[in-house]
PDB file of N, CA and C in Angstrom:
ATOM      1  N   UNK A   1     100.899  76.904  53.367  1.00  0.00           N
ATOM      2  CA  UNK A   1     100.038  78.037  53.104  1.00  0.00           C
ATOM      3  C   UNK A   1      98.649  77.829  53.701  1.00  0.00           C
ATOM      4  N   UNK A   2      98.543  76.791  53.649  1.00  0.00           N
ATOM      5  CA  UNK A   2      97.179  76.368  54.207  1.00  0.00           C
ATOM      6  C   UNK A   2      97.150  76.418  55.591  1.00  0.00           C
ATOM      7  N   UNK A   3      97.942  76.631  56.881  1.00  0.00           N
ATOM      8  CA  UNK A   3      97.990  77.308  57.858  1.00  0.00           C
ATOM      9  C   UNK A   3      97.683  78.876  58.067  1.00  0.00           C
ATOM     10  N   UNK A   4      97.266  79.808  57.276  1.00  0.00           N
ATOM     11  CA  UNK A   4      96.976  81.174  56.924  1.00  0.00           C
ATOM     12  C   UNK A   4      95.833  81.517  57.838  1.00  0.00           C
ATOM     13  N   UNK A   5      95.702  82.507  58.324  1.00  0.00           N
ATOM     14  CA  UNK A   5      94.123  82.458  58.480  1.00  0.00           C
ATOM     15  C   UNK A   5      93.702  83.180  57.459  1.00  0.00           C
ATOM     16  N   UNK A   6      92.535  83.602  57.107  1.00  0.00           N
ATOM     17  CA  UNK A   6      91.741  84.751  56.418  1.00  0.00           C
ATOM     18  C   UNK A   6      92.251  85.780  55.409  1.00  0.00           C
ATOM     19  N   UNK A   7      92.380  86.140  57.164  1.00  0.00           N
ATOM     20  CA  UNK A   7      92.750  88.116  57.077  1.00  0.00           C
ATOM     21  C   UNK A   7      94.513  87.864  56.886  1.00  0.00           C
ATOM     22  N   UNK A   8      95.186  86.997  57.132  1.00  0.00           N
ATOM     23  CA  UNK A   8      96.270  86.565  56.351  1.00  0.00           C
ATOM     24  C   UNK A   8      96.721  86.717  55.110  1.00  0.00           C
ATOM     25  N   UNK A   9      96.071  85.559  54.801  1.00  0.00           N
ATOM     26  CA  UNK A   9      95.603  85.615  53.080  1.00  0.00           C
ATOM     27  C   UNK A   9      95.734  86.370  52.176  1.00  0.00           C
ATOM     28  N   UNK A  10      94.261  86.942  52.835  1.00  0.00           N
ATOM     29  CA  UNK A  10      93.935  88.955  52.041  1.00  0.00           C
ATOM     30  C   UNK A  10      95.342  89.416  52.523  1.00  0.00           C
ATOM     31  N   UNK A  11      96.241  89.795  53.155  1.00  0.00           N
ATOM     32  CA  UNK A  11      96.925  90.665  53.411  1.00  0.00           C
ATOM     33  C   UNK A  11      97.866  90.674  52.685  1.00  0.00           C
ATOM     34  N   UNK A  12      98.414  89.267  52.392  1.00  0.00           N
ATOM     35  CA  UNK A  12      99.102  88.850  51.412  1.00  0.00           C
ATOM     36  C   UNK A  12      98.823  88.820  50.113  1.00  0.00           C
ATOM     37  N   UNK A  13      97.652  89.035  49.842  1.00  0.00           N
ATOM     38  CA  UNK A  13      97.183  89.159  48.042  1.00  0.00           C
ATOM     39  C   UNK A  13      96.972  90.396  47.798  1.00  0.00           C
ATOM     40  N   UNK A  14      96.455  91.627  49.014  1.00  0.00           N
ATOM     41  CA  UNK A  14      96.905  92.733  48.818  1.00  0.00           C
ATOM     42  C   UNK A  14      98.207  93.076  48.443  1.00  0.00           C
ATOM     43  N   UNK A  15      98.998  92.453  49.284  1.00  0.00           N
ATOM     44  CA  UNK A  15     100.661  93.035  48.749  1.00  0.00           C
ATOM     45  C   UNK A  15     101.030  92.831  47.078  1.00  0.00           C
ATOM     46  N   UNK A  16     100.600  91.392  46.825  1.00  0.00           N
ATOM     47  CA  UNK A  16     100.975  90.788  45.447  1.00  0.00           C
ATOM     48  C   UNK A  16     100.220  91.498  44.636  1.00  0.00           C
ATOM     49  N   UNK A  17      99.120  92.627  44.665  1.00  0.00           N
ATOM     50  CA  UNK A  17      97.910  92.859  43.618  1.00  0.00           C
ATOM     51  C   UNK A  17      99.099  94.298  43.859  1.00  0.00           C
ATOM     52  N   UNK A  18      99.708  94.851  44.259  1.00  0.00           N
ATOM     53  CA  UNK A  18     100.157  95.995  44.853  1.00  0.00           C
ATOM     54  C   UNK A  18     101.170  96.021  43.732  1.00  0.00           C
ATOM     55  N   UNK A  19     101.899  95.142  44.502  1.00  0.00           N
ATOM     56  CA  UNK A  19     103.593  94.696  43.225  1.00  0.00           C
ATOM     57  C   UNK A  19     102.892  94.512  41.727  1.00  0.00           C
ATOM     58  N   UNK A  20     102.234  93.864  41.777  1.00  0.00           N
ATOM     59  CA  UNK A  20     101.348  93.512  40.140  1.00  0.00           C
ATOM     60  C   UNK A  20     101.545  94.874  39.608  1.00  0.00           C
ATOM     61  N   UNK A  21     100.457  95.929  40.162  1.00  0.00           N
ATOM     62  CA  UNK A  21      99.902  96.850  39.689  1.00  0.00           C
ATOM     63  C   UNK A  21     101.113  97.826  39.292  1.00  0.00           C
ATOM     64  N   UNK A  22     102.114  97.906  39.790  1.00  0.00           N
ATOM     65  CA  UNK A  22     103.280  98.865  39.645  1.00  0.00           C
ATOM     66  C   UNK A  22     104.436  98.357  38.196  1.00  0.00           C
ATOM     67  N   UNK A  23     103.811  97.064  38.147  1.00  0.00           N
ATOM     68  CA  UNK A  23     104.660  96.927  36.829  1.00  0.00           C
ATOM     69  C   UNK A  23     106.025  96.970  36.686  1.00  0.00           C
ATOM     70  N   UNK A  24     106.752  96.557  38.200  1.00  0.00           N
ATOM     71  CA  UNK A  24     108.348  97.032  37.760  1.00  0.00           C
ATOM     72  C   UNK A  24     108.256  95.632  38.174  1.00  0.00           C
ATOM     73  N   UNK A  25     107.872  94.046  38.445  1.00  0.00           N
ATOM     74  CA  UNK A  25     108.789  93.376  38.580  1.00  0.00           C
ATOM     75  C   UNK A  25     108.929  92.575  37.307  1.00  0.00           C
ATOM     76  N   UNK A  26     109.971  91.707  37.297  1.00  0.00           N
ATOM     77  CA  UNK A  26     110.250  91.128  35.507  1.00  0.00           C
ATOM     78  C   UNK A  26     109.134  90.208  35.668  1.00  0.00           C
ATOM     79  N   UNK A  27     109.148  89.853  34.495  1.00  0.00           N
ATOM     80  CA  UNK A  27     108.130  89.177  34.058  1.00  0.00           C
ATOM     81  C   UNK A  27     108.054  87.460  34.514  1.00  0.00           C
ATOM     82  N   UNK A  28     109.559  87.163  34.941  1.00  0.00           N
ATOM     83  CA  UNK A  28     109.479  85.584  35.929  1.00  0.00           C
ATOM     84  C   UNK A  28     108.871  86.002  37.327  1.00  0.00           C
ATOM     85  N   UNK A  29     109.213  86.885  37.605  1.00  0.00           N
ATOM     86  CA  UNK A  29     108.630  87.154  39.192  1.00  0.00           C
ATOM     87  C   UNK A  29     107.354  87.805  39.167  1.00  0.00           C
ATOM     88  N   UNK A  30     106.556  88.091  37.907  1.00  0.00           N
ATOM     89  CA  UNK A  30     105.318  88.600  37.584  1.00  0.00           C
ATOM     90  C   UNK A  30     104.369  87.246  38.019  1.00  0.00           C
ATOM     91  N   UNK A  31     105.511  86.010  37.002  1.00  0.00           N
ATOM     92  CA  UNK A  31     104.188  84.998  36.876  1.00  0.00           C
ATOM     93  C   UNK A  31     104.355  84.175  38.409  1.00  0.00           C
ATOM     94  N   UNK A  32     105.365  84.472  38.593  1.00  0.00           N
ATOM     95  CA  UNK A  32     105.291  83.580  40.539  1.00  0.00           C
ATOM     96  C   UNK A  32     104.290  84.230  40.994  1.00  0.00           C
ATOM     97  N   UNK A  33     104.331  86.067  41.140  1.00  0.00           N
ATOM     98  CA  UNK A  33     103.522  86.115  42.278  1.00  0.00           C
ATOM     99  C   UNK A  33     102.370  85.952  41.899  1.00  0.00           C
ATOM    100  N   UNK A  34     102.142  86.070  40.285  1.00  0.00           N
ATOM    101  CA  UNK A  34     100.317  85.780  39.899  1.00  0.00           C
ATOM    102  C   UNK A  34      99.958  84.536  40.411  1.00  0.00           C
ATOM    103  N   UNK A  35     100.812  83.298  40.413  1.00  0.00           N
ATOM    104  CA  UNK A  35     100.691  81.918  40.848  1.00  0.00           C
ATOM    105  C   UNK A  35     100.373  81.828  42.306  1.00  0.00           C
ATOM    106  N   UNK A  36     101.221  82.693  42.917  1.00  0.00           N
ATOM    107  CA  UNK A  36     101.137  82.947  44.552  1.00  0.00           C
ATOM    108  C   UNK A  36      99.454  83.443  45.066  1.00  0.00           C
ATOM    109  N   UNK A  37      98.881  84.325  43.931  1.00  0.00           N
ATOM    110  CA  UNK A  37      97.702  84.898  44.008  1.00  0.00           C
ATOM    111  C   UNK A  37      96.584  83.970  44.306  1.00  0.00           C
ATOM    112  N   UNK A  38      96.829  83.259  42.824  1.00  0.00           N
ATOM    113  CA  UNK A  38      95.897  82.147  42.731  1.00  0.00           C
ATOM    114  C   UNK A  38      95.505  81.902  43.537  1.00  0.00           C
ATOM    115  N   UNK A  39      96.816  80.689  44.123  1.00  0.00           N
ATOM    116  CA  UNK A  39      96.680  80.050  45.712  1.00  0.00           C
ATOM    117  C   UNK A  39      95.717  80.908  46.851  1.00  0.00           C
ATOM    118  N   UNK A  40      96.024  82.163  46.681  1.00  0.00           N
ATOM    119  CA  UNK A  40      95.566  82.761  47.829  1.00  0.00           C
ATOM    120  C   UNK A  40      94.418  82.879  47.821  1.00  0.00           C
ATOM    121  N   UNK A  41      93.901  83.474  46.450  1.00  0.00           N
ATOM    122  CA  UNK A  41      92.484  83.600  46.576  1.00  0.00           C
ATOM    123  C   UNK A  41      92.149  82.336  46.760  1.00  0.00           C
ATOM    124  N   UNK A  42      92.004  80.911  46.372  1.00  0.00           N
ATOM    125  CA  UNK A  42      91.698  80.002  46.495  1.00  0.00           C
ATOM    126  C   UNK A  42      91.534  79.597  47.693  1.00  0.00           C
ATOM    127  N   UNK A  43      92.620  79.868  48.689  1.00  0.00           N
ATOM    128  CA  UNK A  43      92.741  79.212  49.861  1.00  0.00           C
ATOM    129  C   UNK A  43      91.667  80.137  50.598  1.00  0.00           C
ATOM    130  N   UNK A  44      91.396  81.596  50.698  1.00  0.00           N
ATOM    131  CA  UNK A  44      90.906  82.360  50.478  1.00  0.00           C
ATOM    132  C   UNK A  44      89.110  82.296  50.414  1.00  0.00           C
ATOM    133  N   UNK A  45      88.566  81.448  49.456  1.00  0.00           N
ATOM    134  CA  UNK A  45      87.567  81.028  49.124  1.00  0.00           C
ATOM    135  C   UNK A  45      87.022  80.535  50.040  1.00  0.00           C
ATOM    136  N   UNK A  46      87.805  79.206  50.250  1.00  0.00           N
ATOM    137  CA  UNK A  46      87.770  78.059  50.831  1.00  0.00           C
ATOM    138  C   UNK A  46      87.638  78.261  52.096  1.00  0.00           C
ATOM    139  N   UNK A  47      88.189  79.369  52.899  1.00  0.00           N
ATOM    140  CA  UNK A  47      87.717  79.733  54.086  1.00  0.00           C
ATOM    141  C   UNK A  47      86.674  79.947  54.541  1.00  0.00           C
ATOM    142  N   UNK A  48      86.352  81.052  53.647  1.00  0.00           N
ATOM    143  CA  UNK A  48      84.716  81.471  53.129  1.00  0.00           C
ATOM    144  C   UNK A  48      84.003  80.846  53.512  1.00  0.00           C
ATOM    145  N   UNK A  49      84.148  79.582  52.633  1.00  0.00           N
ATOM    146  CA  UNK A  49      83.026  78.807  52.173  1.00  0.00           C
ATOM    147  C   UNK A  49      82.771  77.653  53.866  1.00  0.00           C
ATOM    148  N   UNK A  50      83.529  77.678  54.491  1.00  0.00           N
ATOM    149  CA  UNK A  50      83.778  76.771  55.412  1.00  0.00           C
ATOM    150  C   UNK A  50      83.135  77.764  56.791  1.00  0.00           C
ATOM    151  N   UNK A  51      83.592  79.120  56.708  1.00  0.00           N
ATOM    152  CA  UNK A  51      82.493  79.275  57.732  1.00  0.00           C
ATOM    153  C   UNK A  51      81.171  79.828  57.264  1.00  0.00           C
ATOM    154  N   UNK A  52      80.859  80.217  56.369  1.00  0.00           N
ATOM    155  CA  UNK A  52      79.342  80.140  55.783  1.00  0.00           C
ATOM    156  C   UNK A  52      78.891  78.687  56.031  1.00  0.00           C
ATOM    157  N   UNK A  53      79.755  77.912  55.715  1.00  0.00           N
ATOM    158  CA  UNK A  53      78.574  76.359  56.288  1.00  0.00           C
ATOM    159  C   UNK A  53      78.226  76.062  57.847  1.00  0.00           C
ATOM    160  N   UNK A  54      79.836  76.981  58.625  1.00  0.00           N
ATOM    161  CA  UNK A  54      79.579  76.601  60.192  1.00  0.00           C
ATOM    162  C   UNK A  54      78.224  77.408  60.406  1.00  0.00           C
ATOM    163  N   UNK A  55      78.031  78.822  59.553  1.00  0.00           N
ATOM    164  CA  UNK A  55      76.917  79.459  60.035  1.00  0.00           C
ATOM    165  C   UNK A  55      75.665  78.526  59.813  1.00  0.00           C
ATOM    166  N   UNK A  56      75.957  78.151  58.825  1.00  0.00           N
ATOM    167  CA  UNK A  56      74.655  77.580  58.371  1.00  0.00           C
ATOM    168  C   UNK A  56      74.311  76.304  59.368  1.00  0.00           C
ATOM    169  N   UNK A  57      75.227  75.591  59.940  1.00  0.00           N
ATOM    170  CA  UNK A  57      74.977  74.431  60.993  1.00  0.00           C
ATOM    171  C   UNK A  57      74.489  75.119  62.136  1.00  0.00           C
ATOM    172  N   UNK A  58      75.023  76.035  62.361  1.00  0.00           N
ATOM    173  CA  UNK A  58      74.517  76.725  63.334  1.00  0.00           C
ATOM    174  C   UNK A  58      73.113  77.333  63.359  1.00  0.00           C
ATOM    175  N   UNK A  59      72.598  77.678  62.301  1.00  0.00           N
ATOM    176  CA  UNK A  59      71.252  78.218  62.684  1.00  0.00           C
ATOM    177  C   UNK A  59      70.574  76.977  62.218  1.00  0.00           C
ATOM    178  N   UNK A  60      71.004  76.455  61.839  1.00  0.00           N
ATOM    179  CA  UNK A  60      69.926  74.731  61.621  1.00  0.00           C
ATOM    180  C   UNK A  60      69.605  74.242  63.070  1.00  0.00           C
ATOM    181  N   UNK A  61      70.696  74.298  63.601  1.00  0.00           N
ATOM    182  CA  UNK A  61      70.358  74.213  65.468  1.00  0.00           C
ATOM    183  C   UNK A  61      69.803  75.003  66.268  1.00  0.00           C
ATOM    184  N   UNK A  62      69.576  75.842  65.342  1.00  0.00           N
ATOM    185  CA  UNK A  62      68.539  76.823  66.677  1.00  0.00           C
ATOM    186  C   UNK A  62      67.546  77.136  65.491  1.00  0.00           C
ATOM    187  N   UNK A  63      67.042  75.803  64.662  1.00  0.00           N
ATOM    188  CA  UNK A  63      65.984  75.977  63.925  1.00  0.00           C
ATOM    189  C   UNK A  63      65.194  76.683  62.485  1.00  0.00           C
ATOM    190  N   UNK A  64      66.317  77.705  62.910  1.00  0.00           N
ATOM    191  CA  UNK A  64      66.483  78.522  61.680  1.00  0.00           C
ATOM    192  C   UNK A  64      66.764  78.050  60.552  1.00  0.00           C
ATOM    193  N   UNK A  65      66.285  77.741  58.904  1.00  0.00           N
ATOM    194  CA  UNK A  65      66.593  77.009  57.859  1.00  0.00           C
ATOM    195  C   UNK A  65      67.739  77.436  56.705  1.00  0.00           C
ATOM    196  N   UNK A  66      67.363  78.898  56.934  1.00  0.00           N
ATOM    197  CA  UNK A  66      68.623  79.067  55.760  1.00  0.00           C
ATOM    198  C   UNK A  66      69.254  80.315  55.751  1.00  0.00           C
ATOM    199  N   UNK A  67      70.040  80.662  55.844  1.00  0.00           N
ATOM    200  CA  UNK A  67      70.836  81.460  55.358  1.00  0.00           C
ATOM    201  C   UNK A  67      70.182  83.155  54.307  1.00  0.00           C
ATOM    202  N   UNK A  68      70.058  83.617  54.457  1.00  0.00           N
ATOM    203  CA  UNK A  68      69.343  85.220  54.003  1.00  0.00           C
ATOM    204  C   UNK A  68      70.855  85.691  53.065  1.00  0.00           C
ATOM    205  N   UNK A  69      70.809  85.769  51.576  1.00  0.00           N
ATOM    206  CA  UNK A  69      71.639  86.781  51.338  1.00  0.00           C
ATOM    207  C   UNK A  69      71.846  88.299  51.787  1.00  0.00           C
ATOM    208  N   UNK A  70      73.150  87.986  51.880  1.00  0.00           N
ATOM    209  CA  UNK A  70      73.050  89.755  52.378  1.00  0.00           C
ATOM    210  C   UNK A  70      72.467  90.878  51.172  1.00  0.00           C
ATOM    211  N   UNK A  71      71.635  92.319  51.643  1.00  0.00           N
ATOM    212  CA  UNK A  71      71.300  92.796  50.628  1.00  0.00           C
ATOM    213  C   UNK A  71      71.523  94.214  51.151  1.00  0.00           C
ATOM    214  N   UNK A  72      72.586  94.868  50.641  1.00  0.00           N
ATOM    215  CA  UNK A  72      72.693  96.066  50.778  1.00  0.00           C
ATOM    216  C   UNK A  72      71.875  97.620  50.441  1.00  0.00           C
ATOM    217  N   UNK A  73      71.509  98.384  51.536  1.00  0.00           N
ATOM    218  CA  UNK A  73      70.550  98.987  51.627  1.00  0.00           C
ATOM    219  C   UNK A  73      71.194 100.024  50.623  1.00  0.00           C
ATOM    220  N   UNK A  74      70.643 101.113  49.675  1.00  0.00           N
ATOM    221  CA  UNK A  74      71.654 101.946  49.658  1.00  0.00           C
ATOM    222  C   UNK A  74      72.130 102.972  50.099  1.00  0.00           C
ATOM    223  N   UNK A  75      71.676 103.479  51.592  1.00  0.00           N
ATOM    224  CA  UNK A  75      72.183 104.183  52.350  1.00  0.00           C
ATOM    225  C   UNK A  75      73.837 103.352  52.358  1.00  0.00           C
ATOM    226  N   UNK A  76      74.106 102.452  52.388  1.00  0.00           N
ATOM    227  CA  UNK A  76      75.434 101.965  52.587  1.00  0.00           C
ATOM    228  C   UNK A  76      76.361 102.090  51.732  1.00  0.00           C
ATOM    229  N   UNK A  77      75.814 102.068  50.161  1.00  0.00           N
ATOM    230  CA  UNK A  77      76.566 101.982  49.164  1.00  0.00           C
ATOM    231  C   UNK A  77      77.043 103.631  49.262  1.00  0.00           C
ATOM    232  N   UNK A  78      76.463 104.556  49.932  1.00  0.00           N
ATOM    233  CA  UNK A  78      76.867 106.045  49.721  1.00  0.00           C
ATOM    234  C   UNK A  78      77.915 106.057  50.394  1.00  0.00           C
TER     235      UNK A  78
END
């Protein structure tokens, strides 16, 4: 699983949040795919978190110190 990329991942935890939400599978194949979820978001995270640090090496090299949370204007949220 850990071969996934990303947008993998998500695509696959979309499907499982999909099946979740519809409520027809039994309840052994409920708790696999919730287990399957886990993993995903996790692995998921972990991606995340790994290129937020490449960014962050990266602007350390061109001097830049840190990282700016993103802050959404709310023209965007409309």
């Amino acid at each position: 699983m850990s071969d996934l990329s990303f947008e993998q991942a998500m695509q696959q935890l979309e499907k499982i949040v999909v099946q979740l939400e519809q409520g027809e599978l039994p309840l052994e194949q409920a708790l696999e795919q919730f287990e399957q979820a886990v993993k995903l978001s996790r692995l998921s995270q972990q991606k995340l978190q790994q290129a937020e640090q490449k960014v962050s090496q990266l602007l350390q090299q061109q001097g830049q110190e840190n990282l700016t949370p993103f802050q959404p204007n709310a023209e965007d949220e409309a």
